[in-house]
C-alpha atoms as a PDB file:
ATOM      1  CA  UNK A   1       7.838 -12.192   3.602  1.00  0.00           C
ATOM      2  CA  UNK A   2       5.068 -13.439   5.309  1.00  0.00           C
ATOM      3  CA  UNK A   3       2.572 -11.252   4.030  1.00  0.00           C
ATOM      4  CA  UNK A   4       3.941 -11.731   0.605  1.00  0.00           C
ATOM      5  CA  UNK A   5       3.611 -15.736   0.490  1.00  0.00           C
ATOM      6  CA  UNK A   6       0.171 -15.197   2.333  1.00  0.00           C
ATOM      7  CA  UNK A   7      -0.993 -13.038  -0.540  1.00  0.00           C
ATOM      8  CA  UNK A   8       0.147 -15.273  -3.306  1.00  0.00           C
ATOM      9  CA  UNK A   9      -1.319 -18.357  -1.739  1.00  0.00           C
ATOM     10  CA  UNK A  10      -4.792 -16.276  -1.866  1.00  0.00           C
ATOM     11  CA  UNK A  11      -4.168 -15.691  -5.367  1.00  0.00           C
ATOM     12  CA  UNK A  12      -2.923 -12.415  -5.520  1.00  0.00           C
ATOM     13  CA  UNK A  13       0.014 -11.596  -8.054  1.00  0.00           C
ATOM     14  CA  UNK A  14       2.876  -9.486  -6.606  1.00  0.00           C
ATOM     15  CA  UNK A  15       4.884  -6.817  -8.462  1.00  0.00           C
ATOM     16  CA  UNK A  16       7.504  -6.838  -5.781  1.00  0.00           C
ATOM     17  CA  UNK A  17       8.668  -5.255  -2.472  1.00  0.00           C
ATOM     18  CA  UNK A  18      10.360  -2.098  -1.873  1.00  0.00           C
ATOM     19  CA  UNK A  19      12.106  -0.686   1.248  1.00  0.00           C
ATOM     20  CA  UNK A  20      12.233   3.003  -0.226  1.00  0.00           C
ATOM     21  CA  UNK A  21       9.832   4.995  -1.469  1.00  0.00           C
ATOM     22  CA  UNK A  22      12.046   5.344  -4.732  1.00  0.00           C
ATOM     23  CA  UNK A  23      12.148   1.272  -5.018  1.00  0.00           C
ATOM     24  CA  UNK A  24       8.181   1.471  -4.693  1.00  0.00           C
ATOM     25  CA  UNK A  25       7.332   4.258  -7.503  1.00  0.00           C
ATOM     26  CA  UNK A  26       9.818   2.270  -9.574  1.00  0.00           C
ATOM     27  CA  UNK A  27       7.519  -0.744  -9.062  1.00  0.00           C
ATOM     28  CA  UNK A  28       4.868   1.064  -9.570  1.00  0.00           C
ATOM     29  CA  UNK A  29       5.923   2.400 -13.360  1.00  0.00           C
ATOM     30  CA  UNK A  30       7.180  -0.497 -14.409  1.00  0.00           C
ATOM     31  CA  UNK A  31       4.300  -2.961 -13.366  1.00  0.00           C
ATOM     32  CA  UNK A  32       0.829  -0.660 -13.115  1.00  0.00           C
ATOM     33  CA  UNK A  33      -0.498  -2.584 -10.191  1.00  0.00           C
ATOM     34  CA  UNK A  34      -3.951  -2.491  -9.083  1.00  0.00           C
ATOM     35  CA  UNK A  35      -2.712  -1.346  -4.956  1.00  0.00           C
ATOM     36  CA  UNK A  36      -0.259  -0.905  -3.548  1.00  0.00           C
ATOM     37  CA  UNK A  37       0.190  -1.461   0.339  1.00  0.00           C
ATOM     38  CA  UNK A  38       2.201   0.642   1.855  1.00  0.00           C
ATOM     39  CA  UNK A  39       3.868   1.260   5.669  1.00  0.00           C
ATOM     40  CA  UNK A  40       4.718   4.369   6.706  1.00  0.00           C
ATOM     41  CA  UNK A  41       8.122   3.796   7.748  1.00  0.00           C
ATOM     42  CA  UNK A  42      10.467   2.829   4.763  1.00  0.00           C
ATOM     43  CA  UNK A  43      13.773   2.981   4.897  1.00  0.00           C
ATOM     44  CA  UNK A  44      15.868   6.247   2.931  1.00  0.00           C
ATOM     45  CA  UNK A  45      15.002  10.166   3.847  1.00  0.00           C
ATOM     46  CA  UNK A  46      10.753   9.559   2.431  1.00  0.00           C
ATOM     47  CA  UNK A  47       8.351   7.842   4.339  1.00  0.00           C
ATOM     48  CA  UNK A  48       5.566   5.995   3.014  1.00  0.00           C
ATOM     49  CA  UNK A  49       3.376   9.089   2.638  1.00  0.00           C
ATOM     50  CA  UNK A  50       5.284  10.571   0.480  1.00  0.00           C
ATOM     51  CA  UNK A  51       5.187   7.656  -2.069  1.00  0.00           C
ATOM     52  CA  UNK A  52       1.627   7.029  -1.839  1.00  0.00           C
ATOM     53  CA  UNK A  53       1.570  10.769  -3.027  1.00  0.00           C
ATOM     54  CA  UNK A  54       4.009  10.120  -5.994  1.00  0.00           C
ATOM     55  CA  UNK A  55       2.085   6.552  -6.737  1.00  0.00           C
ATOM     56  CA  UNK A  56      -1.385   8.160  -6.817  1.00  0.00           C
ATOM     57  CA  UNK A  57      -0.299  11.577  -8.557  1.00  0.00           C
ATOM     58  CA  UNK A  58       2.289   9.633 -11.227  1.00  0.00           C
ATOM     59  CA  UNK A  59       0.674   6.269 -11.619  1.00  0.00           C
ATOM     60  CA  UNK A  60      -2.627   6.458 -10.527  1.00  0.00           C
ATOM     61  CA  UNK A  61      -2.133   3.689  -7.932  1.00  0.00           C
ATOM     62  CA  UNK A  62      -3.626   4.048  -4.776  1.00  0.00           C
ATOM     63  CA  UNK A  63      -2.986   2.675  -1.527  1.00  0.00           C
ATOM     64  CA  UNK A  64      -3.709   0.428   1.723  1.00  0.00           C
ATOM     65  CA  UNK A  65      -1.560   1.094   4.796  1.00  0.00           C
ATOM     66  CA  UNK A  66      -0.485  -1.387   6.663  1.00  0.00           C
ATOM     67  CA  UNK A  67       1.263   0.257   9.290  1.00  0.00           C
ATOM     68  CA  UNK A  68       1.813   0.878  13.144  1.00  0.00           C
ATOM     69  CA  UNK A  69       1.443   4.408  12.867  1.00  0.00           C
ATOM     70  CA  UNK A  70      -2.163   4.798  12.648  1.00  0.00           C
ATOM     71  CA  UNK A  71      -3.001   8.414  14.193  1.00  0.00           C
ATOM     72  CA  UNK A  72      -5.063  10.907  13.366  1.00  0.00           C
ATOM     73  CA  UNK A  73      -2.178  13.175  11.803  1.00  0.00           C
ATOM     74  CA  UNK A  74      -1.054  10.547   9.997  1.00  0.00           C
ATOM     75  CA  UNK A  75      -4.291   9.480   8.379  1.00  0.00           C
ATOM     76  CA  UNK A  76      -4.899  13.391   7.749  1.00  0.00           C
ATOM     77  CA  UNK A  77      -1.576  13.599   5.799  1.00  0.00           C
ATOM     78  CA  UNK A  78      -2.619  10.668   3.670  1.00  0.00           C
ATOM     79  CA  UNK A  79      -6.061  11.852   3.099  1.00  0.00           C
ATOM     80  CA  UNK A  80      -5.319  13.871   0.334  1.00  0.00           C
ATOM     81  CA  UNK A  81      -3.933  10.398  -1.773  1.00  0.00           C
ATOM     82  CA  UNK A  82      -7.440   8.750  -1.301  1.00  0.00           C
ATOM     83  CA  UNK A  83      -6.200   5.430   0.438  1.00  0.00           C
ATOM     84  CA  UNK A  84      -7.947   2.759  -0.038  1.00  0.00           C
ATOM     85  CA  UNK A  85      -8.089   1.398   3.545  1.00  0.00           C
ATOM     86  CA  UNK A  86      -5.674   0.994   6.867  1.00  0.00           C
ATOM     87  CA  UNK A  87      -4.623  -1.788   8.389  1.00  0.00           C
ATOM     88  CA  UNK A  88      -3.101  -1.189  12.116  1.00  0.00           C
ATOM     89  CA  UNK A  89      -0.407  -3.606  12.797  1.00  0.00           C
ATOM     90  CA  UNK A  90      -0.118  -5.543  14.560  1.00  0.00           C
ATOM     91  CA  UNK A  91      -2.183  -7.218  11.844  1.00  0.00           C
ATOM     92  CA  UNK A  92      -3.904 -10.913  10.920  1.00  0.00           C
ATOM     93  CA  UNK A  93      -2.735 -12.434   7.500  1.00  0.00           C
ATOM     94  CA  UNK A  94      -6.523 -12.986   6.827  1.00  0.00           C
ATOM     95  CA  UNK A  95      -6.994  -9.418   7.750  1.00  0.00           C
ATOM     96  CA  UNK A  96      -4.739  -8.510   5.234  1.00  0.00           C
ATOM     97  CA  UNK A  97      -6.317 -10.612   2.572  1.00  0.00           C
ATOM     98  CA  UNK A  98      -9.699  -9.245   2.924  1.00  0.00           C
ATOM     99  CA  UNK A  99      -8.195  -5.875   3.094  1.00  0.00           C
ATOM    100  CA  UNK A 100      -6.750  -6.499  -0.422  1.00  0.00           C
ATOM    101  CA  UNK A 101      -9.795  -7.903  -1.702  1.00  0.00           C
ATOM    102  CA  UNK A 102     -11.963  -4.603  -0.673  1.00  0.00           C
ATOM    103  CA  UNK A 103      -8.954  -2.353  -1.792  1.00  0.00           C
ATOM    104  CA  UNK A 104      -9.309  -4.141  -5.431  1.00  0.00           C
ATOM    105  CA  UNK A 105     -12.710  -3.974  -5.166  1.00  0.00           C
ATOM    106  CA  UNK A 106     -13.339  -0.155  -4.592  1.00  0.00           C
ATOM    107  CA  UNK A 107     -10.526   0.482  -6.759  1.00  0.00           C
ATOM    108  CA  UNK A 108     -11.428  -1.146  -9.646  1.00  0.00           C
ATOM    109  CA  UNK A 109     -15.386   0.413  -9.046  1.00  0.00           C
ATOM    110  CA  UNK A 110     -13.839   4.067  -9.719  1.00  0.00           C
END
């Protein structure tokens, strides 16, 4: 919640939060967003891995994880879904925001 209100108040628009990676490709379809951030732990059997795979292979959304699990291993299984940046919690609002901003940036450059 608090990362949602401090996004709006920068002026980002938000399609929504999911706890599962099911709820997040649903977003995704129905509202084409530029990013997505993502965490790696969701709730339901598929972590958030796995639905930065199905956003980037289905909707051509890519991703920023915001996340506590920040290893190599972890960043290796992403790799693949060409995130757009990573964001180790525990995490600044205003690190956030300017983490969105570059994400839009690079992905809108592609």
């Amino acid at each position: 919640m608090e990362a949602e209100s401090a996004l709006i108040a920068a002026g980002f628009q938000i399609s929504g939060i999911a706890a599962t990676a099911e709820e997040a490709i649903s977003l995704a379809r129905a509202h084409r967003p530029a990013i997505a951030i993502m965490d790696i732990r969701l709730a339901g059997r598929r972590d958030g891995i796995d639905a930065a795979g199905d956003l980037y292979r289905e909707v051509g959304v890519r991703c920023v994880f915001a996340t506590a699990h920040d290893d190599q291993q972890t960043r290796e299984r992403a790799r693949p879904f060409s995130p757009l940046g990573w964001l180790s919690k525990p995490y600044t609002m205003m690190s956030l925001i300017n983490q969105v901003r570059e994400a839009i940036a690079k992905s809108s450059s592609r």
